[in-house]
PDB file of N, CA and C in Angstrom:
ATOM      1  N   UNK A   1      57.964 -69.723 156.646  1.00  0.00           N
ATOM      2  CA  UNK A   1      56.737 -70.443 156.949  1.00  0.00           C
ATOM      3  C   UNK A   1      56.503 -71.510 155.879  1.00  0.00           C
ATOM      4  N   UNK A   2      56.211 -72.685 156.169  1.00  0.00           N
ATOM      5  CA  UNK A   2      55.952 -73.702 155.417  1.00  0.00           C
ATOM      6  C   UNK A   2      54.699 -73.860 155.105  1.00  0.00           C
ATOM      7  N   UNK A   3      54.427 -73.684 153.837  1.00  0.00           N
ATOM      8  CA  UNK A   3      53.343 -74.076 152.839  1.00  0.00           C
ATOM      9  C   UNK A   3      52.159 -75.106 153.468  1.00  0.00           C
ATOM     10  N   UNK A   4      51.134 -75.244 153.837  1.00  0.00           N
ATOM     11  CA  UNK A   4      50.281 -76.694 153.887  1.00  0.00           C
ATOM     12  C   UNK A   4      49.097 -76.193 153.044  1.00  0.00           C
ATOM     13  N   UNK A   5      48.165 -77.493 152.907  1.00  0.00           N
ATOM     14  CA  UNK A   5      47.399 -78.193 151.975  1.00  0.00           C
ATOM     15  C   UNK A   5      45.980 -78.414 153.032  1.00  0.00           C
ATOM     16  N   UNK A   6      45.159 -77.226 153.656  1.00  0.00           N
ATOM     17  CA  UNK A   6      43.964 -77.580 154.606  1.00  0.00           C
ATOM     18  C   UNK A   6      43.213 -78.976 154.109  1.00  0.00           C
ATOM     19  N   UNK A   7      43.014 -78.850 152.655  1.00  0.00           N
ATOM     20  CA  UNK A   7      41.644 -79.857 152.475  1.00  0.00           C
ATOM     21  C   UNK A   7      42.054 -79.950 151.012  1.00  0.00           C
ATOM     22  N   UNK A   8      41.564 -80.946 149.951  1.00  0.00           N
ATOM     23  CA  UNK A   8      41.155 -81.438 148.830  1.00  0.00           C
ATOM     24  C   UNK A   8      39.697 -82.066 148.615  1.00  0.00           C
ATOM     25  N   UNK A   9      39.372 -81.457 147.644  1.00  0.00           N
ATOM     26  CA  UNK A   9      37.971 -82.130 147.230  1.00  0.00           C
ATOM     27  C   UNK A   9      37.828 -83.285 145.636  1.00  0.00           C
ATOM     28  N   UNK A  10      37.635 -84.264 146.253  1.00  0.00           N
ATOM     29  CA  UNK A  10      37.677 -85.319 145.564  1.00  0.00           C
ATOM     30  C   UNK A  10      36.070 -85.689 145.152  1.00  0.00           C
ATOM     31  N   UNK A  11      35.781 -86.088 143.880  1.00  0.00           N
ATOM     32  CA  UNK A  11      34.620 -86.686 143.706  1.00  0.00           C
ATOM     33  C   UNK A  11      34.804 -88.121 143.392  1.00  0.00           C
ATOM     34  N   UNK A  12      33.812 -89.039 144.493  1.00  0.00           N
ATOM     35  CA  UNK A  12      33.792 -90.445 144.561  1.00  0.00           C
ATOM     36  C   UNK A  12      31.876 -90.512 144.246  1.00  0.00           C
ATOM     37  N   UNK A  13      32.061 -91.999 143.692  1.00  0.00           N
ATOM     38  CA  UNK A  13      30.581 -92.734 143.988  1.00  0.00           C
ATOM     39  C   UNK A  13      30.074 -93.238 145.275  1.00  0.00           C
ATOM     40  N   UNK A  14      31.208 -93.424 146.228  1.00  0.00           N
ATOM     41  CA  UNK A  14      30.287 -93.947 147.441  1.00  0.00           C
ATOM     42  C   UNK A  14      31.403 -93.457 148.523  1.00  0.00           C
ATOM     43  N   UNK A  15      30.730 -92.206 148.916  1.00  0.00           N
ATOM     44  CA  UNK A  15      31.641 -90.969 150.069  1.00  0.00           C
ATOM     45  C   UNK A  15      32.129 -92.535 151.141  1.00  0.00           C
ATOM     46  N   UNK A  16      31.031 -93.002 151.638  1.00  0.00           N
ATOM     47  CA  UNK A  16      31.003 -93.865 153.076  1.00  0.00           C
ATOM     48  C   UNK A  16      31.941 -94.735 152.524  1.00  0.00           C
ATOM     49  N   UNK A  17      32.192 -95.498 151.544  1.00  0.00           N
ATOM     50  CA  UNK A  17      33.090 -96.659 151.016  1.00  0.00           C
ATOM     51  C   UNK A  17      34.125 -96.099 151.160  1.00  0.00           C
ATOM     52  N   UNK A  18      34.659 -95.068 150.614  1.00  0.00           N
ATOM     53  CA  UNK A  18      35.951 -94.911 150.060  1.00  0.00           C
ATOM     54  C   UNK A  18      36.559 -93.815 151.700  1.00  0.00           C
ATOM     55  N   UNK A  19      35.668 -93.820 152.721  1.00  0.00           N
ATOM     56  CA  UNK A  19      35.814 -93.016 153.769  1.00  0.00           C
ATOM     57  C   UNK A  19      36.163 -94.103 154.355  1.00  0.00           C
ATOM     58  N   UNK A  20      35.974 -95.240 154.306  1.00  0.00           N
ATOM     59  CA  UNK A  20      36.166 -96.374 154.879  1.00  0.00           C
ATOM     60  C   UNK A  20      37.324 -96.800 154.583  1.00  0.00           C
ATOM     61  N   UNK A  21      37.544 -97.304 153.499  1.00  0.00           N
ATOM     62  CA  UNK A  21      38.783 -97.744 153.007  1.00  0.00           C
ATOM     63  C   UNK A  21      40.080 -96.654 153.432  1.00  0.00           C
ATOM     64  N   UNK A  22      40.342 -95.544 153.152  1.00  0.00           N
ATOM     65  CA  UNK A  22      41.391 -93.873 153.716  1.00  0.00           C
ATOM     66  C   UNK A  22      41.198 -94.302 155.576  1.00  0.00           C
ATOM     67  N   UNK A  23      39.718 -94.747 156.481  1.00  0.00           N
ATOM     68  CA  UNK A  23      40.394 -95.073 157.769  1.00  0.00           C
ATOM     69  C   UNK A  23      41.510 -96.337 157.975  1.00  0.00           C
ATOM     70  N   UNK A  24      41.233 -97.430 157.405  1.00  0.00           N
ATOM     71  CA  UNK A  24      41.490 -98.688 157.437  1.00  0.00           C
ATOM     72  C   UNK A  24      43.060 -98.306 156.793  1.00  0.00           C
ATOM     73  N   UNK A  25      43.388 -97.711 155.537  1.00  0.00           N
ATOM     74  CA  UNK A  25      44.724 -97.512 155.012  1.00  0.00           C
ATOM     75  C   UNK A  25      45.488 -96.590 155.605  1.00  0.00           C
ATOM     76  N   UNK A  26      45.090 -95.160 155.631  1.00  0.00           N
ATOM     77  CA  UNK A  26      46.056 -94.450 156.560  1.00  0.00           C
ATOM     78  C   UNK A  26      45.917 -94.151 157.679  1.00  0.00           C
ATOM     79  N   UNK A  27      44.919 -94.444 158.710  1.00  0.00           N
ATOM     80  CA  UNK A  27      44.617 -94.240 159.910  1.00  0.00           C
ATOM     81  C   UNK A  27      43.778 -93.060 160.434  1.00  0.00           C
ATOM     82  N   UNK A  28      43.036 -92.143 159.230  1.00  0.00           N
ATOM     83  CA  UNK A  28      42.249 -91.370 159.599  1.00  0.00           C
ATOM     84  C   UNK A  28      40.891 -91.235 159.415  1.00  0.00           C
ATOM     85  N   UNK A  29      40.520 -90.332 160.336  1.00  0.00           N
ATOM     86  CA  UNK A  29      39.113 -90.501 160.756  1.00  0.00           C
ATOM     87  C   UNK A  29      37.735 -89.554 160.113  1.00  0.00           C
ATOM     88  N   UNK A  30      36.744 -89.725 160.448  1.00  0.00           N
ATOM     89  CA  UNK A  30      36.062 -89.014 159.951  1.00  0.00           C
ATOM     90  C   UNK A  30      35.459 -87.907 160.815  1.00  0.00           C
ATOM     91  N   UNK A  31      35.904 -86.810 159.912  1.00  0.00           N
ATOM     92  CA  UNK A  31      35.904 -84.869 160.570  1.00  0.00           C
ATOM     93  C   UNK A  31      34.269 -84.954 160.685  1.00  0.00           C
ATOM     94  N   UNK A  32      33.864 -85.022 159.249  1.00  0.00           N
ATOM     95  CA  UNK A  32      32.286 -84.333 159.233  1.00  0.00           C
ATOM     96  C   UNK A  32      31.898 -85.248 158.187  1.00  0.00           C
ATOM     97  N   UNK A  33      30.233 -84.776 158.268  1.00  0.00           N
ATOM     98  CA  UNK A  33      29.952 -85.567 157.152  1.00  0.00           C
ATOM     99  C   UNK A  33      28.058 -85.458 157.032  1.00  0.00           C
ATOM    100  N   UNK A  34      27.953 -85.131 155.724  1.00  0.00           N
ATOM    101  CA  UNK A  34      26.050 -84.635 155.166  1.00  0.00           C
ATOM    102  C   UNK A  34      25.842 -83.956 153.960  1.00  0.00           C
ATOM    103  N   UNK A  35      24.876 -83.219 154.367  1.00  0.00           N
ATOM    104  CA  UNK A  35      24.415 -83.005 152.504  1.00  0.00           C
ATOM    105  C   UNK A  35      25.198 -81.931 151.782  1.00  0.00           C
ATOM    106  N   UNK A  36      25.472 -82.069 151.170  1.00  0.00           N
ATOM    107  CA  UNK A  36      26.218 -80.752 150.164  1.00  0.00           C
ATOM    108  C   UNK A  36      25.782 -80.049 148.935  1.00  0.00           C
ATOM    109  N   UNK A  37      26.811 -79.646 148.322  1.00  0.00           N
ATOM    110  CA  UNK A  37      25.945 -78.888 146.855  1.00  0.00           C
ATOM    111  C   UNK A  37      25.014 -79.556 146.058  1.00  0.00           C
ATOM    112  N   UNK A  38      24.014 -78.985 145.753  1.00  0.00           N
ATOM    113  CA  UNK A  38      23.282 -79.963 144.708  1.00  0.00           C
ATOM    114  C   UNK A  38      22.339 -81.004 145.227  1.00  0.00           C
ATOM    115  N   UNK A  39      22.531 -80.984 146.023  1.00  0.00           N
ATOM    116  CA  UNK A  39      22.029 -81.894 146.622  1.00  0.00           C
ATOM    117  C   UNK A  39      23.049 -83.459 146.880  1.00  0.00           C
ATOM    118  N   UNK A  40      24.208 -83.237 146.536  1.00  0.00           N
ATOM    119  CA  UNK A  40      25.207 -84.313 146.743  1.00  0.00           C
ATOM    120  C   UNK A  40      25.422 -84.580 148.330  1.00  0.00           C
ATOM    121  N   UNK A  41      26.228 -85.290 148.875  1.00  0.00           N
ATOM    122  CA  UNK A  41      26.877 -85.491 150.345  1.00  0.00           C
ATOM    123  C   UNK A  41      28.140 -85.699 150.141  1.00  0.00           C
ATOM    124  N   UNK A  42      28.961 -85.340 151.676  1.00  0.00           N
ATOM    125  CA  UNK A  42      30.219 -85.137 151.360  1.00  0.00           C
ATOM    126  C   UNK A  42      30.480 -85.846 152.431  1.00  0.00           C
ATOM    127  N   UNK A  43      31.418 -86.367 152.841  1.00  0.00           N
ATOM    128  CA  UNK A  43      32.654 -86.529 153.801  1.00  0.00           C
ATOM    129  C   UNK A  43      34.009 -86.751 154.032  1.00  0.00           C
ATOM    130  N   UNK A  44      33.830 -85.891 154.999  1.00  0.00           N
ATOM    131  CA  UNK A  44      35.515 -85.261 154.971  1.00  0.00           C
ATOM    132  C   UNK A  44      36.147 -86.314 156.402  1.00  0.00           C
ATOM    133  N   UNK A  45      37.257 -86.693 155.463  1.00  0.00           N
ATOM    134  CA  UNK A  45      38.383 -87.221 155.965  1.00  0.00           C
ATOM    135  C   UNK A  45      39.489 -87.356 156.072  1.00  0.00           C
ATOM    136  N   UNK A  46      40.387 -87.440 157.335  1.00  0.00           N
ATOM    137  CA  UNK A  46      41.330 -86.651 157.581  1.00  0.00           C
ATOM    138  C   UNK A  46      42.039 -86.969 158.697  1.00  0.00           C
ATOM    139  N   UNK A  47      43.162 -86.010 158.724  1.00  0.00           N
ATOM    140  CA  UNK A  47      44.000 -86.275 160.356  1.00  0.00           C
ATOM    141  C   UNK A  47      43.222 -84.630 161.028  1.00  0.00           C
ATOM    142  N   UNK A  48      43.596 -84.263 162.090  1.00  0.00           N
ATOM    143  CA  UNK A  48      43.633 -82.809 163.315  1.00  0.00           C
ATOM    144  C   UNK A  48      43.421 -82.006 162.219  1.00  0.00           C
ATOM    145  N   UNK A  49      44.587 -81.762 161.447  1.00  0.00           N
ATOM    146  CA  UNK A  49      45.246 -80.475 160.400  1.00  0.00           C
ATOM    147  C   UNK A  49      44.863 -80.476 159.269  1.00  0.00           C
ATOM    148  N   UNK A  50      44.013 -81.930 158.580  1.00  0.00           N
ATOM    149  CA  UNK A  50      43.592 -81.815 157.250  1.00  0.00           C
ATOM    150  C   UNK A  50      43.332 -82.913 156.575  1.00  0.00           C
ATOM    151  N   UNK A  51      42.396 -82.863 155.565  1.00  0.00           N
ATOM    152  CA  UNK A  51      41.452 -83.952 155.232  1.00  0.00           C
ATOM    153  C   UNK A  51      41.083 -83.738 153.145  1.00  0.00           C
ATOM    154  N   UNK A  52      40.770 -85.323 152.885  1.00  0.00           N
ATOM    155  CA  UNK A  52      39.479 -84.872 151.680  1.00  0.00           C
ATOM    156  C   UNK A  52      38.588 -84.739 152.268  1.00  0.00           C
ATOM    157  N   UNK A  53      37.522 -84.014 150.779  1.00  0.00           N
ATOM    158  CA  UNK A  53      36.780 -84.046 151.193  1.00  0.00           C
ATOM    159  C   UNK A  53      35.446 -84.738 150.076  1.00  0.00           C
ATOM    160  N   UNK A  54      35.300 -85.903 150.346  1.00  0.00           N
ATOM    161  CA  UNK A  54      34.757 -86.799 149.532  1.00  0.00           C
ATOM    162  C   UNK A  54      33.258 -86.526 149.075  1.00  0.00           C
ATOM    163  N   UNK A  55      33.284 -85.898 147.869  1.00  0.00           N
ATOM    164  CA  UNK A  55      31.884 -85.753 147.717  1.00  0.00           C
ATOM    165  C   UNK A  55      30.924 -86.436 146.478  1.00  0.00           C
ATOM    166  N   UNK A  56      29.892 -86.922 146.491  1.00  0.00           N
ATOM    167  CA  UNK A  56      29.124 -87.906 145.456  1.00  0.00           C
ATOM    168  C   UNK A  56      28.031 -87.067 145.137  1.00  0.00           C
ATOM    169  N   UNK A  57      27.749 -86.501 143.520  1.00  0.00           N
ATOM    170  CA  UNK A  57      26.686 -85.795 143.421  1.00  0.00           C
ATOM    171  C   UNK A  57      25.438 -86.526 143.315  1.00  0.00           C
ATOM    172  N   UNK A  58      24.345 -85.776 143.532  1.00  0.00           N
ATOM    173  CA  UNK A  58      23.239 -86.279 142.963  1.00  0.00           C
ATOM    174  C   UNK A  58      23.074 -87.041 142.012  1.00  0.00           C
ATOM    175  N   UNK A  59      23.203 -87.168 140.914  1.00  0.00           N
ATOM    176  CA  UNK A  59      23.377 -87.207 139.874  1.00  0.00           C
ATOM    177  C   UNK A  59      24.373 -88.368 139.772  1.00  0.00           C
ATOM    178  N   UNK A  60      23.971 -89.745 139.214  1.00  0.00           N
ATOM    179  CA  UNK A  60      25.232 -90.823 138.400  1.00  0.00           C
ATOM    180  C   UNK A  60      26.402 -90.052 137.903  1.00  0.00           C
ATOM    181  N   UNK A  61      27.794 -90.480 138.147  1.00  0.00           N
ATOM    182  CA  UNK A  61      28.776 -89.968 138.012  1.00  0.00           C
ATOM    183  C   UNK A  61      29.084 -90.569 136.680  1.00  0.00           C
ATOM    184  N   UNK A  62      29.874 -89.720 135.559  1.00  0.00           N
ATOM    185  CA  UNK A  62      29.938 -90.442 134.123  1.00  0.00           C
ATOM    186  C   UNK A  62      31.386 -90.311 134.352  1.00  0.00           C
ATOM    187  N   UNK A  63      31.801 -91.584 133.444  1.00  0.00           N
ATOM    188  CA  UNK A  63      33.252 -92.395 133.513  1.00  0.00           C
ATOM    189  C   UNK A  63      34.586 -91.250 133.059  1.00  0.00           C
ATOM    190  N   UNK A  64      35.389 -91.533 133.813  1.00  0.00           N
ATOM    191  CA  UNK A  64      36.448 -90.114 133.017  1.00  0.00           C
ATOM    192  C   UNK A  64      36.751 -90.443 131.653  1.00  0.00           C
ATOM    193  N   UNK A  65      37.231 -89.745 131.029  1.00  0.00           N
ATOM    194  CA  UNK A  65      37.673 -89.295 129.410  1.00  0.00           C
ATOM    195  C   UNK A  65      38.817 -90.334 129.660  1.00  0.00           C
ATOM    196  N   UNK A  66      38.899 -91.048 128.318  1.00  0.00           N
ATOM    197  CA  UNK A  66      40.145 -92.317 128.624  1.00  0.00           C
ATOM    198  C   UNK A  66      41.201 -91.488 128.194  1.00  0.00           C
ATOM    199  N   UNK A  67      41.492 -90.396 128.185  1.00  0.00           N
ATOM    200  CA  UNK A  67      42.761 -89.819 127.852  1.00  0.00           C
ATOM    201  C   UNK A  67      43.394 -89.121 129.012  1.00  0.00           C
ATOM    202  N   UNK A  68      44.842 -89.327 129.395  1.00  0.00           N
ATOM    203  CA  UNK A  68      45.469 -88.573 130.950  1.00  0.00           C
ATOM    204  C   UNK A  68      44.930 -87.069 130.777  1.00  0.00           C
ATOM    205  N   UNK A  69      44.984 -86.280 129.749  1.00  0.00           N
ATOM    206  CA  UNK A  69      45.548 -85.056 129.860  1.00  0.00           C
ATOM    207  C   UNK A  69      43.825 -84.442 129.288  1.00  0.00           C
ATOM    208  N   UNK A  70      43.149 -83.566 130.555  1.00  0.00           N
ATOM    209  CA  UNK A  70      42.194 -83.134 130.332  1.00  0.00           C
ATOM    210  C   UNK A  70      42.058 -82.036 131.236  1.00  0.00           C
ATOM    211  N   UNK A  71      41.383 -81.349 131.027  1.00  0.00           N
ATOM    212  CA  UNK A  71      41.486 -79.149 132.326  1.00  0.00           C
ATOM    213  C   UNK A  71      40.665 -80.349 133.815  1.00  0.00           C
ATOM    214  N   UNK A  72      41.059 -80.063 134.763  1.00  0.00           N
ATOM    215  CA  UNK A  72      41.182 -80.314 135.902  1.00  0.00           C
ATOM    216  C   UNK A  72      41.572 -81.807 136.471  1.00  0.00           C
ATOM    217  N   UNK A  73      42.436 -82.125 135.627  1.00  0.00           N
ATOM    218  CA  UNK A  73      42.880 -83.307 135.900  1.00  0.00           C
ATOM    219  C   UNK A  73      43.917 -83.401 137.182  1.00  0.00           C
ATOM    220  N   UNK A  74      44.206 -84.029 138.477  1.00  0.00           N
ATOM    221  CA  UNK A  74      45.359 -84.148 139.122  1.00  0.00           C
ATOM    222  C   UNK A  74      46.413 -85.091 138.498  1.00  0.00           C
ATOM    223  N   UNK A  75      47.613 -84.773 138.491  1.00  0.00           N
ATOM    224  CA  UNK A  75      48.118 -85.585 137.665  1.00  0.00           C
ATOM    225  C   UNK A  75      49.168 -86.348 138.852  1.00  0.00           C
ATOM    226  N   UNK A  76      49.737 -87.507 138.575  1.00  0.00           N
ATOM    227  CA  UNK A  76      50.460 -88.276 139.716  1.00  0.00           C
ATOM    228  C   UNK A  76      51.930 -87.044 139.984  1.00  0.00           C
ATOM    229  N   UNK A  77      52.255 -86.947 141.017  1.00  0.00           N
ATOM    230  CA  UNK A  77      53.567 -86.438 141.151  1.00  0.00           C
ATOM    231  C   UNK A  77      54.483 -87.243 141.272  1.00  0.00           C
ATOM    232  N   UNK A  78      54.460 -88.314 141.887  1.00  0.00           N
ATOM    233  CA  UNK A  78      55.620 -89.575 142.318  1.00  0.00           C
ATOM    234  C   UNK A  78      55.836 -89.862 143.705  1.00  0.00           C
ATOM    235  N   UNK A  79      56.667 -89.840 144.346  1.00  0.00           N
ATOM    236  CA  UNK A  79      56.508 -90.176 145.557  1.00  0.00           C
ATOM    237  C   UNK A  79      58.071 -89.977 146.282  1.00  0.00           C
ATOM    238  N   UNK A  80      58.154 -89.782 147.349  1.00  0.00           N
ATOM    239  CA  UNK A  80      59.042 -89.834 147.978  1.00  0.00           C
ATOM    240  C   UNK A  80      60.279 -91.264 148.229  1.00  0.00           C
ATOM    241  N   UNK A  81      61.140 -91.162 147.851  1.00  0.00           N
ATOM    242  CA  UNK A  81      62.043 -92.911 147.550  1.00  0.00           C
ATOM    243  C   UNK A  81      63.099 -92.505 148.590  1.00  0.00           C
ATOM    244  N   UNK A  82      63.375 -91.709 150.276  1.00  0.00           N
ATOM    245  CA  UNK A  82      64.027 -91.928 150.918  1.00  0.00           C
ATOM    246  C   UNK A  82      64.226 -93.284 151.878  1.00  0.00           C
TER     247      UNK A  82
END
């Protein structure tokens, strides 16, 4: 059985912008979308099988740490060169 990836949760400043930009670049759409923890909003976007899920807290978002290597960082993997 092969491994998949349901969902990722990403934190953005503007869910609707960057939900916009993921339809326009890879062709997917928007699953759901309203209020979440904290009072933040989320929307999730995605293909059928799986999506982010873009969420903006309440709260002004403060700038990341200018250093790569910090505890919950995603780090780039690379990419496929077939």
């Amino acid at each position: 059985m092969t491994a998949t990836l349901e969902h990722a949760n990403l934190c953005v400043s503007d869910p609707h912008k960057t939900a916009a930009w993921m339809e326009k670049i890879f062709g997917w759409h928007i699953r759901w979308q309203g209020p979440a923890l904290n009072g933040g909003y989320t929307v999730h976007v995605g293909s059928k099988s799986s999506y982010l899920a873009l969420y903006s807290p309440a709260e002004e978002l403060t700038p990341p740490p200018k250093t790569l290597f910090h505890q919950g960082r995603i780090e780039p993997s690379g990419r496929d060169r077939r």
